[in-house]
N, C-alpha and C. Protein backbone atom coordinates (compact mmCIF):
# COMPACT_ATOMS: atom_id res chain seq x y z
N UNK A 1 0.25 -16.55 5.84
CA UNK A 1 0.98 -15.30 5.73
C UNK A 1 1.10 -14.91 4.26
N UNK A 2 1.12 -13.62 4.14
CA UNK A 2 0.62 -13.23 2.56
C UNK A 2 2.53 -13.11 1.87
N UNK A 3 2.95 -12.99 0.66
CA UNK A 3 3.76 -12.32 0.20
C UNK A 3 4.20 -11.22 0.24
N UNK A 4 4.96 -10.59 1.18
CA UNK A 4 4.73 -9.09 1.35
C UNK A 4 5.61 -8.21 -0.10
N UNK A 5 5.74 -9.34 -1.21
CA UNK A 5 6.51 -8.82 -2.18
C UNK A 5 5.48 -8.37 -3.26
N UNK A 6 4.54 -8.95 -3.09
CA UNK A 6 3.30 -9.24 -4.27
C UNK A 6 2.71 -7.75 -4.48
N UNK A 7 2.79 -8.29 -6.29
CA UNK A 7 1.95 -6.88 -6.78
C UNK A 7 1.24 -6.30 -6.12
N UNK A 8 1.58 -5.06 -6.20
CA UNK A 8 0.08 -3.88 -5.46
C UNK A 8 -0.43 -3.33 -6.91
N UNK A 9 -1.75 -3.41 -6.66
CA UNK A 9 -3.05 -2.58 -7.73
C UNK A 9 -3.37 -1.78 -6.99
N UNK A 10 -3.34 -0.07 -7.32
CA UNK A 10 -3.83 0.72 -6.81
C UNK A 10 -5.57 1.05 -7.40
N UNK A 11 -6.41 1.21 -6.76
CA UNK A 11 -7.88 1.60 -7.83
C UNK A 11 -8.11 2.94 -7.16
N UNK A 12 -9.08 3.62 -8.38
CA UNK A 12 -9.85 4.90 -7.64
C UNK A 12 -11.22 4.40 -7.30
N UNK A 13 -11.63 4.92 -6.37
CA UNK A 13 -13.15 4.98 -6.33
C UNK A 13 -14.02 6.10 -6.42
N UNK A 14 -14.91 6.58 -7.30
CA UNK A 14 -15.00 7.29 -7.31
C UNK A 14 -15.67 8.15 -5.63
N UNK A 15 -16.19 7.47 -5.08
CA UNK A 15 -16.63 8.19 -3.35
C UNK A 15 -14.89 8.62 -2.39
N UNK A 16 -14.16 7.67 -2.47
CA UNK A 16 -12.85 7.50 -1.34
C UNK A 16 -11.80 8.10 -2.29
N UNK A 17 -11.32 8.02 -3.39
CA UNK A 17 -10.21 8.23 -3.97
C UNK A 17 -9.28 7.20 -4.29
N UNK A 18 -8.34 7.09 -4.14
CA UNK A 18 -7.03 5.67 -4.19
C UNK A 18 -7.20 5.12 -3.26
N UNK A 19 -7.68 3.53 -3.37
CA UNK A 19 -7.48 2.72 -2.64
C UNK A 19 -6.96 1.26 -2.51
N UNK A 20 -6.09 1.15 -1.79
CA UNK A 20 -4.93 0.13 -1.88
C UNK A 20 -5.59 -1.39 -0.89
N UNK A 21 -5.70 -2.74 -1.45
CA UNK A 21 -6.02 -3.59 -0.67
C UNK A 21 -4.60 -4.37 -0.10
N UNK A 22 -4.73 -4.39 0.95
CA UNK A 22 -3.47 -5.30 1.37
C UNK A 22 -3.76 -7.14 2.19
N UNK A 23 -3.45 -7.74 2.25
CA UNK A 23 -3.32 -9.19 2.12
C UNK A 23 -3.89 -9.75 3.75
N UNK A 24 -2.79 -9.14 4.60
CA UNK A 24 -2.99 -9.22 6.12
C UNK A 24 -2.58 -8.34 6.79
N UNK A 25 -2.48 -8.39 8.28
CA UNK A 25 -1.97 -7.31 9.05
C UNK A 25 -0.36 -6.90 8.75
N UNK A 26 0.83 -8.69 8.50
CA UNK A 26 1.91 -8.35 8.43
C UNK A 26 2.12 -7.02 6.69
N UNK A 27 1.36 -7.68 5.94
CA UNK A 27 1.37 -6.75 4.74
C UNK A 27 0.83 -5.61 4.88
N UNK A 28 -0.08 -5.25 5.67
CA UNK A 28 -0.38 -4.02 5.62
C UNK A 28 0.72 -3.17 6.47
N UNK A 29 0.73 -3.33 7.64
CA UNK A 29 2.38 -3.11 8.49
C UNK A 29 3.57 -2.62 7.39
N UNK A 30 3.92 -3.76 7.01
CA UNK A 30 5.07 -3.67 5.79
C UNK A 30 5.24 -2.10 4.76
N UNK A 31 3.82 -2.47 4.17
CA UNK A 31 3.20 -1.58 3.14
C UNK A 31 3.11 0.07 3.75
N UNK A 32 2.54 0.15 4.59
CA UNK A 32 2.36 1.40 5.15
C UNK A 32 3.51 1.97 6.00
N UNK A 33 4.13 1.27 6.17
CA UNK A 33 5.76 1.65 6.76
C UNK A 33 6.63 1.93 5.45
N UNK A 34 6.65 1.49 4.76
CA UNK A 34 7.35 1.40 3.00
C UNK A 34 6.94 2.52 2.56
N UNK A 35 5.36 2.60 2.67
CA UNK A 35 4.81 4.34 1.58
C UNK A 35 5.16 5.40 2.87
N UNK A 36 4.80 5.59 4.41
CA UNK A 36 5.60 6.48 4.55
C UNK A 36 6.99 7.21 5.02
N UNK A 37 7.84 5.60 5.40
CA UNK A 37 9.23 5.96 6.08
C UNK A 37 10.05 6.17 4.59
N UNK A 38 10.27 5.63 2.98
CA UNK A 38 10.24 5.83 1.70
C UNK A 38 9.62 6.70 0.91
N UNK A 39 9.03 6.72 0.69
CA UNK A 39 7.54 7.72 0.31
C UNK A 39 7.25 8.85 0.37
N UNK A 40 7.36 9.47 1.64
CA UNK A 40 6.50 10.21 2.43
C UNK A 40 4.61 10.11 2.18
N UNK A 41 4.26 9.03 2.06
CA UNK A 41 2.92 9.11 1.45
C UNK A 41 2.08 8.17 2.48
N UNK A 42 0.80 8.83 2.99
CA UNK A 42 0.22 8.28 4.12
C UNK A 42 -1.19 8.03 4.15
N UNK A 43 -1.86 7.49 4.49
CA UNK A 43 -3.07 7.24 4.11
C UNK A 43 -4.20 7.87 4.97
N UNK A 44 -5.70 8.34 4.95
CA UNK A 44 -6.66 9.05 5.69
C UNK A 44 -6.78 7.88 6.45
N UNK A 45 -7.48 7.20 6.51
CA UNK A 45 -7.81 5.78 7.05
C UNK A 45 -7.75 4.44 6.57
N UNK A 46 -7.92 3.27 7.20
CA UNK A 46 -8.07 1.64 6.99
C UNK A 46 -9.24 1.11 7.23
N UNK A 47 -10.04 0.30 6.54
CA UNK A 47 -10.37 -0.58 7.05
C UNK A 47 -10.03 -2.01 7.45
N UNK A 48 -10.61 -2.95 8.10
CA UNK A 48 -10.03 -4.55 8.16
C UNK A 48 -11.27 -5.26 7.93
N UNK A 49 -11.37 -6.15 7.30
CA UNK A 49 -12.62 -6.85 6.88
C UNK A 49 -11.91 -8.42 7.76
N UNK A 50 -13.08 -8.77 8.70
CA UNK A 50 -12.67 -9.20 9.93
C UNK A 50 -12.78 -10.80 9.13
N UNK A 51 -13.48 -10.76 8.44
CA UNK A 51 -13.94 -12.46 8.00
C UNK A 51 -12.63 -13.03 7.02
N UNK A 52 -12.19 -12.05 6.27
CA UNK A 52 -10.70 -12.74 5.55
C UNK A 52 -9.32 -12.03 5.98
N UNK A 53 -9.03 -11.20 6.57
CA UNK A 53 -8.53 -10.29 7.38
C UNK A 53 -7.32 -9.56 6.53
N UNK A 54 -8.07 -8.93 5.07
CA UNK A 54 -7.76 -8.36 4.18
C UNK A 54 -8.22 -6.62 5.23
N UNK A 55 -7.05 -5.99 4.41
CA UNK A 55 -7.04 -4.28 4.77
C UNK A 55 -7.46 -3.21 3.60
N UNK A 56 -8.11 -2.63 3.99
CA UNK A 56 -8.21 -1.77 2.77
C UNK A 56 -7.12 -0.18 3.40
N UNK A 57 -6.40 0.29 2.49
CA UNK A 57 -6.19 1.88 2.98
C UNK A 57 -6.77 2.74 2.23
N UNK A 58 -7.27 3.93 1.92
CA UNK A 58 -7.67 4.69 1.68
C UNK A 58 -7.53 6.00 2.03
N UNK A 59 -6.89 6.65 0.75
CA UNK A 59 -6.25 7.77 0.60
C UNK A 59 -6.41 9.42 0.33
N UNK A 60 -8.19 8.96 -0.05
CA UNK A 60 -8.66 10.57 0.21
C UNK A 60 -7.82 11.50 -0.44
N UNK A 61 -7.96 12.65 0.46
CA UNK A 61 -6.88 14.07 -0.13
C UNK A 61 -5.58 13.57 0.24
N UNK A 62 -5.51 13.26 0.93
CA UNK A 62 -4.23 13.16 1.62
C UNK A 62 -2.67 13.11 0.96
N UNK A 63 -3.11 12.91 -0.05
CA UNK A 63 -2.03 12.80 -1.48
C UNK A 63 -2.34 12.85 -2.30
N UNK A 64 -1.30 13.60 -3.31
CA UNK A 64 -1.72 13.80 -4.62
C UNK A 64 -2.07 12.32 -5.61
N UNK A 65 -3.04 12.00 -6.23
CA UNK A 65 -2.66 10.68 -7.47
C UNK A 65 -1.60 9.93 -7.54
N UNK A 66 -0.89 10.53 -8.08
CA UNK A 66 0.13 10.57 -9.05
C UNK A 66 1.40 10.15 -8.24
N UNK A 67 1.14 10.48 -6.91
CA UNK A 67 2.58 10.56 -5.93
C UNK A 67 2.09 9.16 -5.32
N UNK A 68 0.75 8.76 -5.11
CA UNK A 68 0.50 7.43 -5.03
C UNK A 68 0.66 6.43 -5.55
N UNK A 69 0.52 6.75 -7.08
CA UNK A 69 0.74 5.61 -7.84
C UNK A 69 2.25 5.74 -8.52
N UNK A 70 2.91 6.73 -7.75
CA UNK A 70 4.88 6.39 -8.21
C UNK A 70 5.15 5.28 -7.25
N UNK A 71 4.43 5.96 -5.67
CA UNK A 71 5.18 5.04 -4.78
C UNK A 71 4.85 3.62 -5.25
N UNK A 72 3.56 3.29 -5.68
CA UNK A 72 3.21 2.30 -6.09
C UNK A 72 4.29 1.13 -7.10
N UNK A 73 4.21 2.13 -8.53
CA UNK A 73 4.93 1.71 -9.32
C UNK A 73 6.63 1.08 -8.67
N UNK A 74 7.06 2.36 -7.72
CA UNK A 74 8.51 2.11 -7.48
C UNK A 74 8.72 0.56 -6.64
N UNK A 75 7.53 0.25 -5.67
CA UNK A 75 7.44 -0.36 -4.95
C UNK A 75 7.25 -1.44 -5.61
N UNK A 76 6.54 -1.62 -6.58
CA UNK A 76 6.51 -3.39 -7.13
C UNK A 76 7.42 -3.70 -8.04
N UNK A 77 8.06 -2.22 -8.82
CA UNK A 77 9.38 -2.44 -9.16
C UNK A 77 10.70 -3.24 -8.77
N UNK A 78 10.83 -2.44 -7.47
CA UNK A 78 11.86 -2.65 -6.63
C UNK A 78 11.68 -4.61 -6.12
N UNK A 79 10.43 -4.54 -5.68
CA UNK A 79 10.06 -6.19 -5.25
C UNK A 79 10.05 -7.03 -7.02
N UNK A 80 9.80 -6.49 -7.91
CA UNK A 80 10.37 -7.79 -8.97
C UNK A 80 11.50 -7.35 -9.22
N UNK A 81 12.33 -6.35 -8.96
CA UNK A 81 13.56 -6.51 -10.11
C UNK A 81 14.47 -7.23 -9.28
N UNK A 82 14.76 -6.95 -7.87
CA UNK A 82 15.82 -7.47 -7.09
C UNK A 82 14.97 -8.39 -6.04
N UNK A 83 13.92 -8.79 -5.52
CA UNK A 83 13.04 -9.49 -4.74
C UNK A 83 13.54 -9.59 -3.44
N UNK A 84 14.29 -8.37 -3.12
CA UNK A 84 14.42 -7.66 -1.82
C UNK A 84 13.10 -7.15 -0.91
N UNK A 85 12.96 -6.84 0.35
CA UNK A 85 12.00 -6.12 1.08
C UNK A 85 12.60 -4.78 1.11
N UNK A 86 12.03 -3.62 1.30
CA UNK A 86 12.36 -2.82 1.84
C UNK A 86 13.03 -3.04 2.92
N UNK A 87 14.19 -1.86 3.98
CA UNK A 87 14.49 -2.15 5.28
C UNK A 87 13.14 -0.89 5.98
N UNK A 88 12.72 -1.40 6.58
CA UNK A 88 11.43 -0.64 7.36
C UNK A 88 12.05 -0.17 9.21
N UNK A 89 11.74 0.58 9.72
CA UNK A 89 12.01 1.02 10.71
C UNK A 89 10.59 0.34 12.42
């Protein structure tokens, strides 16, 4: 089971746009409940890479940059300063 506290790196690509790797299913769950019940920020699609059962999301238009990489920032903030979870719905 991954850390669901652990740094997030957001990257661009230049073909997809922002794309976020997440750890496992419980982290991706976590993560994508966090960016949009917090956030409002949602992703075009996922992949799952079946052999290490790492997630990719990928964010396309779907959001601006910038509003990606706050939620980002706020989010690994929030997990080092107080090493709380979010409460997720």
């Amino acid at each position: 089971m991954s850390d669901l506290r652990r740094k997030l790196e957001l990257r661009i690509e230049p073909e997809q746009g922002p794309v976020l790797e997440l750890d496992d299913w419980n982290h991706r769950d976590y993560i994508e409940d966090v960016l949009a019940e917090h956030f409002g920020v949602d992703y075009e699609y996922l992949t799952e890479d079946v052999k290490s059962g790492k997630y990719t999301l990928y964010f396309c238009d779907s959001n601006k940059v910038e509003d990606i990489e706050n939620a980002i920032a706020a989010i690994n903030k929030h997990h080092a300063s107080s090493q709380d979870l979010y409460e997720t719905i």
